[in-house]
Protein backbone atom coordinates (compact mmCIF):
# COMPACT_ATOMS: atom_id res chain seq x y z
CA UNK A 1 69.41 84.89 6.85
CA UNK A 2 66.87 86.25 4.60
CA UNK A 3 64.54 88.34 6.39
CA UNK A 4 61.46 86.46 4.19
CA UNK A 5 62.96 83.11 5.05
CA UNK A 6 62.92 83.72 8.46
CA UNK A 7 59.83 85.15 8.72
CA UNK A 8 58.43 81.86 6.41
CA UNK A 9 60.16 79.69 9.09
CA UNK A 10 58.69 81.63 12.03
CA UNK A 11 54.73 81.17 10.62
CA UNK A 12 55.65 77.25 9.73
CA UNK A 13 56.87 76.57 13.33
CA UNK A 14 54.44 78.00 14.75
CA UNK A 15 51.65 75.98 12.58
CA UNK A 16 53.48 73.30 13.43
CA UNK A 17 53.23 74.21 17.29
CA UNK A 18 49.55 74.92 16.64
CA UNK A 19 49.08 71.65 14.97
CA UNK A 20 50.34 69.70 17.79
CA UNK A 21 48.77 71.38 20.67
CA UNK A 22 45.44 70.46 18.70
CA UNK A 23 46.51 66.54 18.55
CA UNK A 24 46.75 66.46 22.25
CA UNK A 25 43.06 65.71 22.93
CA UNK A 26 43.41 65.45 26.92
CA UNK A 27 42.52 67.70 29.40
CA UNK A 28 46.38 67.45 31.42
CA UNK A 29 49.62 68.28 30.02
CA UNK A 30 51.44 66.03 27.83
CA UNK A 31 54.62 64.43 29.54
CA UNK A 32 57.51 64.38 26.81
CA UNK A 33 58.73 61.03 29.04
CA UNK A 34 55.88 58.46 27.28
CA UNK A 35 55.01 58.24 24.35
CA UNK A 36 50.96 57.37 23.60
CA UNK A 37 49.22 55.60 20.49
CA UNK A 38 45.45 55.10 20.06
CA UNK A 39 44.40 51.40 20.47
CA UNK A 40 41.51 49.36 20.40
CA UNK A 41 40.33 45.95 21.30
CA UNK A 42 36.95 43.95 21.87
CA UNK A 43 35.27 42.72 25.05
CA UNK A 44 33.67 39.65 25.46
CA UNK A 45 30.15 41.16 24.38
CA UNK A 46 31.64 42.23 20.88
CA UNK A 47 31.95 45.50 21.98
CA UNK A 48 34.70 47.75 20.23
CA UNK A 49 36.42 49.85 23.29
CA UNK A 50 38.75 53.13 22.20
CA UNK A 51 41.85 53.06 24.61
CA UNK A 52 44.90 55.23 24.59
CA UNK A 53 48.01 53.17 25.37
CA UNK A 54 51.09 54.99 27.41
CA UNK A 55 54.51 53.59 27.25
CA UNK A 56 58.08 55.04 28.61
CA UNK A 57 59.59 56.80 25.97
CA UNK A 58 62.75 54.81 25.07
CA UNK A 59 61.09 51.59 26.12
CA UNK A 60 63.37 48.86 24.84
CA UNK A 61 62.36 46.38 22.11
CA UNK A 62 62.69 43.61 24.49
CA UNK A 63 61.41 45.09 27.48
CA UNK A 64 58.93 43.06 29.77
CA UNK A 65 57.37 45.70 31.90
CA UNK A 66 54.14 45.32 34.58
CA UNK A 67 51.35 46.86 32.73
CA UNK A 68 47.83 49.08 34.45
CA UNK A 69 44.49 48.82 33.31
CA UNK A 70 42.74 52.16 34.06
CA UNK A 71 39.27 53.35 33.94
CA UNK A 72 37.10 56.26 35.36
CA UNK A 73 35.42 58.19 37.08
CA UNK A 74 31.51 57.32 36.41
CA UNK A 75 31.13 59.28 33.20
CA UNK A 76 34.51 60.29 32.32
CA UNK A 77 36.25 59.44 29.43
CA UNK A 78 40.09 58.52 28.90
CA UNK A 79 41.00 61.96 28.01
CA UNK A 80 40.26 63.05 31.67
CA UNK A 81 41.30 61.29 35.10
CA UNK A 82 41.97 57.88 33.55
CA UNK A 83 44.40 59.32 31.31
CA UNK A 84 46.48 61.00 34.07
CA UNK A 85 46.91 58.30 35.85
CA UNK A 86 48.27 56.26 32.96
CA UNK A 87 50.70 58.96 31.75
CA UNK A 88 52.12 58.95 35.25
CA UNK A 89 52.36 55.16 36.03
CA UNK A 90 54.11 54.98 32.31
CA UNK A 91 56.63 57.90 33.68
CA UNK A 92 57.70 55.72 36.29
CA UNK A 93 57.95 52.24 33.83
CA UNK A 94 55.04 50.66 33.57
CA UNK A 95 52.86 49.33 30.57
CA UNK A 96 49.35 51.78 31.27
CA UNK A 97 46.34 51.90 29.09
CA UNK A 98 42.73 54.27 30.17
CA UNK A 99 40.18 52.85 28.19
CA UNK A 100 36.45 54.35 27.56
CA UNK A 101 33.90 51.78 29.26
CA UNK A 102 31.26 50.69 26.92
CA UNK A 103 28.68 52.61 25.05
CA UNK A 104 30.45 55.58 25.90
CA UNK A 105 33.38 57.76 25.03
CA UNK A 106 34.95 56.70 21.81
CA UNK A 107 33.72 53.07 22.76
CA UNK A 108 31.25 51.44 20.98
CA UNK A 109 28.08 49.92 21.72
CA UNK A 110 24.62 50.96 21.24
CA UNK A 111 22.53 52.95 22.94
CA UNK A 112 24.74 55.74 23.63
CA UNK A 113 25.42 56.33 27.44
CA UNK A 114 24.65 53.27 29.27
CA UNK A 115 25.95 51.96 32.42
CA UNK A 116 26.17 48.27 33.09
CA UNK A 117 27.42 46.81 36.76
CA UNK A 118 28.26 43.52 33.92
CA UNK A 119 29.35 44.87 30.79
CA UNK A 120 31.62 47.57 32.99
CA UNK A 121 33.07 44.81 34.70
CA UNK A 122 34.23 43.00 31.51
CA UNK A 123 35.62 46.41 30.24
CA UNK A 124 38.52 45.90 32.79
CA UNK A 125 39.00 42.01 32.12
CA UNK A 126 38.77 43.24 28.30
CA UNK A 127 42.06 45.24 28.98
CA UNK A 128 43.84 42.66 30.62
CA UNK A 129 43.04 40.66 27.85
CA UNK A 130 44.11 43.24 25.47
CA UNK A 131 47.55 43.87 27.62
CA UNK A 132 48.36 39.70 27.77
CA UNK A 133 48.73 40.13 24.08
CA UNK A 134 51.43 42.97 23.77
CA UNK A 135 54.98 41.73 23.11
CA UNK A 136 56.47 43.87 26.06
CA UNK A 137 54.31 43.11 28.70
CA UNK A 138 54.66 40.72 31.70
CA UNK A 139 51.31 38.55 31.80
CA UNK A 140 51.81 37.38 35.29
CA UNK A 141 52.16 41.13 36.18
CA UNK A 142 48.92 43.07 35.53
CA UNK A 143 46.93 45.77 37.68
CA UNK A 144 44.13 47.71 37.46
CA UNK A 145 42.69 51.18 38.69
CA UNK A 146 39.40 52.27 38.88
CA UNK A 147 38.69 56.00 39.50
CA UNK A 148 35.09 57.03 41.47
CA UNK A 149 32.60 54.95 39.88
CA UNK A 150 35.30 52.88 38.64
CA UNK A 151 37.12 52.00 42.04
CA UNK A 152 34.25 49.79 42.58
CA UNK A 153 34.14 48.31 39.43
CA UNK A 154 37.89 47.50 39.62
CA UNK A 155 37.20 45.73 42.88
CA UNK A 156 34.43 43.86 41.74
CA UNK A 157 36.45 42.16 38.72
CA UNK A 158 39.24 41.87 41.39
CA UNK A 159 37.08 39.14 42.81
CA UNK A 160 36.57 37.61 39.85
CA UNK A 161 39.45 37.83 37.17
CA UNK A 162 42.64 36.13 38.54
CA UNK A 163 44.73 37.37 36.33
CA UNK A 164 44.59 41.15 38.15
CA UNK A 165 47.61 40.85 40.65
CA UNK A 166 47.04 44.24 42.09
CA UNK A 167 44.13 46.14 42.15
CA UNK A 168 43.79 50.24 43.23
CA UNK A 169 40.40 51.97 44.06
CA UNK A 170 40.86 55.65 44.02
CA UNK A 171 37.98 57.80 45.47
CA UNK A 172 35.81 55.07 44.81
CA UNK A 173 31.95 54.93 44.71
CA UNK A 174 30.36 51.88 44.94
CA UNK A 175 27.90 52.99 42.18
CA UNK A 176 25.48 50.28 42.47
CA UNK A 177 25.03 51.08 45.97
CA UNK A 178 24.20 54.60 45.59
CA UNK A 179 21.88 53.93 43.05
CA UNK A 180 19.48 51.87 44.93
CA UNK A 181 20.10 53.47 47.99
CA UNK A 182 20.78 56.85 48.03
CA UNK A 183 23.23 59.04 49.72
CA UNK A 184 24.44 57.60 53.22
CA UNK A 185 21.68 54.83 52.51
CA UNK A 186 18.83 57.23 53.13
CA UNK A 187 16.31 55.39 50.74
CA UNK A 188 14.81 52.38 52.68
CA UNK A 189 12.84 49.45 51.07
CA UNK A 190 9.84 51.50 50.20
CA UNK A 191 11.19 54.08 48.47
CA UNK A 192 13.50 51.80 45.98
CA UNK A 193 10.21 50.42 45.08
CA UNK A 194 8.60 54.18 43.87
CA UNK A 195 12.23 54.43 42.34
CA UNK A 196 11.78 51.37 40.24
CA UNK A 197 7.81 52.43 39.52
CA UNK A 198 9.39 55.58 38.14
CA UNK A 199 11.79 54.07 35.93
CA UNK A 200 9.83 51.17 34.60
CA UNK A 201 7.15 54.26 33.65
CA UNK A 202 10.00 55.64 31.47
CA UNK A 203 10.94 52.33 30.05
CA UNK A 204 7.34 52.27 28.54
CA UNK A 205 7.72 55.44 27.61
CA UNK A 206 11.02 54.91 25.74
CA UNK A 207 9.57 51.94 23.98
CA UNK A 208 6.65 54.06 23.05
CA UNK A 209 9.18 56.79 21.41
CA UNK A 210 11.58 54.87 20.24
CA UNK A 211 14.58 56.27 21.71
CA UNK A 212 15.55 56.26 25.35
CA UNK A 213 15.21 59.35 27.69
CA UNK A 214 18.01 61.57 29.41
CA UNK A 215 18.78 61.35 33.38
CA UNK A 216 19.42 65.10 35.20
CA UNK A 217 23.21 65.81 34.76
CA UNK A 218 25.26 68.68 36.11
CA UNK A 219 23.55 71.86 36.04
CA UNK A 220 24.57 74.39 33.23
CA UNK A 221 24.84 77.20 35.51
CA UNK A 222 25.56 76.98 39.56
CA UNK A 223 22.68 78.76 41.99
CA UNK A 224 25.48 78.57 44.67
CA UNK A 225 22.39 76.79 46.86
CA UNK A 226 24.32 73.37 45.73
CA UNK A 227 26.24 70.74 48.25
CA UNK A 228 29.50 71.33 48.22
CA UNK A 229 30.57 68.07 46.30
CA UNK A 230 27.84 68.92 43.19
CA UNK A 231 30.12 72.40 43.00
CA UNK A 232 33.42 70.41 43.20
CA UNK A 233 31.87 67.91 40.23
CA UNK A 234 31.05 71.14 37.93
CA UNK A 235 34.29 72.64 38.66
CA UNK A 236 36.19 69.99 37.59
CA UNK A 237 33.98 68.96 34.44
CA UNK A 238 32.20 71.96 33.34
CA UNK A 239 35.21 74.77 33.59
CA UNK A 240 38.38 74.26 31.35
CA UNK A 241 39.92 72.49 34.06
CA UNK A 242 38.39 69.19 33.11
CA UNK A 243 35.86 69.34 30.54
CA UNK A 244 35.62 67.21 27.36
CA UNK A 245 33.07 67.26 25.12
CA UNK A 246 32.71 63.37 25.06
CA UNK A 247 32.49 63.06 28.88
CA UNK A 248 29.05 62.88 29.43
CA UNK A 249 29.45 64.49 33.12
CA UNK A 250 30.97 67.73 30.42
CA UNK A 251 28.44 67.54 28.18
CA UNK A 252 25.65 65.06 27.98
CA UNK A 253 23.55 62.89 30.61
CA UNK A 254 23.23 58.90 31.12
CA UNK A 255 20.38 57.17 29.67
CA UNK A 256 17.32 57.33 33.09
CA UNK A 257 16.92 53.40 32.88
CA UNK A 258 20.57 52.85 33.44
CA UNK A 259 19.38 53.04 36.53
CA UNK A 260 17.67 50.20 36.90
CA UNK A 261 20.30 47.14 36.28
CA UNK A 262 22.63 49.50 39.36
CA UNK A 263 19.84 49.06 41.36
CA UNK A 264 19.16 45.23 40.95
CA UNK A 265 22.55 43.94 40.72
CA UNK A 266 25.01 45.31 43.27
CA UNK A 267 28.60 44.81 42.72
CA UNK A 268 31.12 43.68 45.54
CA UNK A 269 29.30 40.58 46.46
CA UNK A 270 32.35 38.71 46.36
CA UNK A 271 35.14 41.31 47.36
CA UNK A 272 35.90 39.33 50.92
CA UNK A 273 37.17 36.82 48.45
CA UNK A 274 39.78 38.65 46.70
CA UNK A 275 43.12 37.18 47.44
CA UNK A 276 45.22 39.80 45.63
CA UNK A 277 46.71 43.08 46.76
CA UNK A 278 44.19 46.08 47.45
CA UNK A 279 44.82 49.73 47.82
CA UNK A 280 41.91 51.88 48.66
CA UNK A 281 42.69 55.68 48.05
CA UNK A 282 40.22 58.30 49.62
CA UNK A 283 40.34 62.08 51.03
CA UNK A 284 39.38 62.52 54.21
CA UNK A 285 36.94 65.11 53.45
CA UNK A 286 35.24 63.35 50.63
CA UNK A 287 31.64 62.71 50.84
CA UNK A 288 32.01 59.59 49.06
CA UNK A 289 34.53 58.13 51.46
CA UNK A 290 32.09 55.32 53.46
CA UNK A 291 32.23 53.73 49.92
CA UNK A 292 35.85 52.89 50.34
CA UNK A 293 35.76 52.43 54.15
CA UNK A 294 32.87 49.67 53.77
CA UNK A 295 34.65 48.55 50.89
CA UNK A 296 37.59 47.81 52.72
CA UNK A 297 36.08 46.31 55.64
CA UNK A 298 35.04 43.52 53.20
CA UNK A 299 38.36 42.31 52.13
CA UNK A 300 40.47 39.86 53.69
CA UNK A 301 44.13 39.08 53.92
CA UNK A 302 47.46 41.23 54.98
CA UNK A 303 47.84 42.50 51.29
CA UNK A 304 44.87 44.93 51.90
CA UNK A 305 45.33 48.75 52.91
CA UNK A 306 42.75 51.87 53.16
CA UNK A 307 45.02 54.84 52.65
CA UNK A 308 42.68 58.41 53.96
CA UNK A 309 44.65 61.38 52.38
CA UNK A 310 44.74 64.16 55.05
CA UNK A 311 42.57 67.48 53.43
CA UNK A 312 41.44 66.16 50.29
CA UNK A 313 37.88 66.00 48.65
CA UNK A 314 36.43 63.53 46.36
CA UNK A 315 37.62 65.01 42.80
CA UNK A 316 41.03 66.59 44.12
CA UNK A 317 41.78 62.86 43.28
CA UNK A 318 40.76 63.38 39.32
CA UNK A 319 43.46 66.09 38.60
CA UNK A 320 45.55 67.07 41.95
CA UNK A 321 49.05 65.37 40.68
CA UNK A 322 50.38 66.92 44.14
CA UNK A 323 47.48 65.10 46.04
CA UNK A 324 46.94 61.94 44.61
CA UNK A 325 49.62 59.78 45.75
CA UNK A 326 51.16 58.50 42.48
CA UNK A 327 54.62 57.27 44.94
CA UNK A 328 52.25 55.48 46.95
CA UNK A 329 50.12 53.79 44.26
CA UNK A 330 53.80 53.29 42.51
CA UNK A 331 55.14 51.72 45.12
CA UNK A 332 52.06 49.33 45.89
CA UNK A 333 52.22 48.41 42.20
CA UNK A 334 55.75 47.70 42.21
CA UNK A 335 55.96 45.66 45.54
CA UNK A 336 52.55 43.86 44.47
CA UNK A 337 53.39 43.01 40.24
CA UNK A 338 56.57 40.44 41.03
């Protein structure tokens, strides 16, 4: 071959390579066994949510395959956790899509970076609704997951949407709890009150300025004076490892008077009336896992399990494809969607 030809062919393949490492937008490694498309769809409030949608590669045309709803953790975006755990229930033949909740991510909705214990519930029934209407999907055989933050929204539109068959809650906070009450429940009565003084003062402030002001996120820079689980947060989304510049735990903060609706309307008041199946995923060393014991002390029936992975923290969960227990959650999904 013509040394000039080959040399041509050497610098276009390797554009080429260059090119499509740059498409891949995620923070894990592609898996050549799905294949993925950009979607999008509207909840019930009108607001436009940015999903990516994982199939098996090879899927037949007339297929009719359980599908997963996932979501998470509490500031994430698709491209992270979500987004692993959708590529690996499509390896094993599912229908998966991670969506970004509202106002955030690629999602739309204005203000930017605002939590809702409402609006992030509909995100997940917005997905099943989205999922009912694909042409190789099984209606009657939906799930959901919610990662961190997440897990407890999953399990609060558990109890209400009964078209989620299956439901997973993986290293799950129950956000709404922690908001009003602190860590372990150490803010009583008295000081929610000087919370909500605090952030009603910002609210007038915000109205004053006309835009809405930024809560504390992860630190730039570690002191190494930290608790453990902050460090194991900024490892995961401020190092290579995790970060994405449209994950607002990477690189941004919530708005401070999201705050506010997490503390006045908890989630989970009706979990001890979900009749579908349950898994609860947590490590046994996370510091978030009396969100998903309590949690699971709640529901009722013989479809329910807490599953306490030996070792593990809270965000070896996000990424740890050897720790999170994908055969487990597969085979909950698959005994569960029939």
């Amino acid at each position: 071959m013509n040394k000039k030809l080959l040399l041509l062919g050497i610098i276009l393949l390797g554009g080429f390579s260059m090119a499509t490492a740059k498409s891949w937008d995620k923070v894990f490694a592609k898996s050549d066994k799905v294949s993925v498309k950009k979607v999008h769809f509207k909840n019930r409030y009108g607001i436009k949510l940015a999903a990516d949608l994982y199939t098996p590669r090879g899927m037949a045309k007339d297929a009719n395959l359980p599908a997963i709803a996932v979501s998470g953790p509490f500031g994430a975006v698709k491209e992270q956790s979500s987004g692993l755990y959708a590529q690996t229930l499509a390896e094993r033949g599912f229908i998966a899509i991670a969506f970004d909740p509202s106002y955030t991510g690629e999602s739309s909705g204005t203000p930017r970076d605002v939590a809702s214990p409402d609006i992030n519930t509909e995100d997940f029934s917005a997905a099943v609704d989205y999922l009912t209407t694909l042409p190789n999907v099984d209606e009657n055989k939906i799930g959901v997951i919610g990662i961190c933050g997440f897990g407890g929204f999953a399990l609060n539109v558990a109890a209400m949407d009964t078209r989620i068959k299956a439901t997973v809650a993986s290293t799950m906070y129950d956000i709404t709890r922690v908001s009003a009450n602190g860590y372990n429940d150490a803010v009583d009565e008295k000081g929610r009150y000087e919370m909500l003084k605090q952030l009603n003062t910002q609210r007038t402030q915000d109205a004053k300025n006309g835009s809405y002001a930024r809560a504390q996120g992860l630190p730039e820079k570690l002191t190494g004076q930290e608790p453990q689980f902050v460090r194991d947060y900024w490892n995961y989304y401020k190092t290579p490892l995790g970060f994405h510049k449209r994950s607002i735990n990477s690189n941004g903060q919530w708005t401070t008077t999201s705050s506010l609706s997490l503390i006045n309307m908890p989630i989970l008041a009706r979990s001890s009336e979900i009749q579908s199946a349950v898994l609860i995923v947590h490590g046994e060393k996370a510091h978030s896992r009396y969100f998903g014991e309590d949690a699971f002390k709640k529901l009722k029936g013989n479809n329910k399990e807490l599953y306490i992975i030996p070792g593990a923290n809270h965000t070896d969960l996000y990424y740890k494809a050897d720790v999170i227990p994908f055969d487990k959650i597969e085979n909950f999904f698959k005994t569960n969607l029939k």
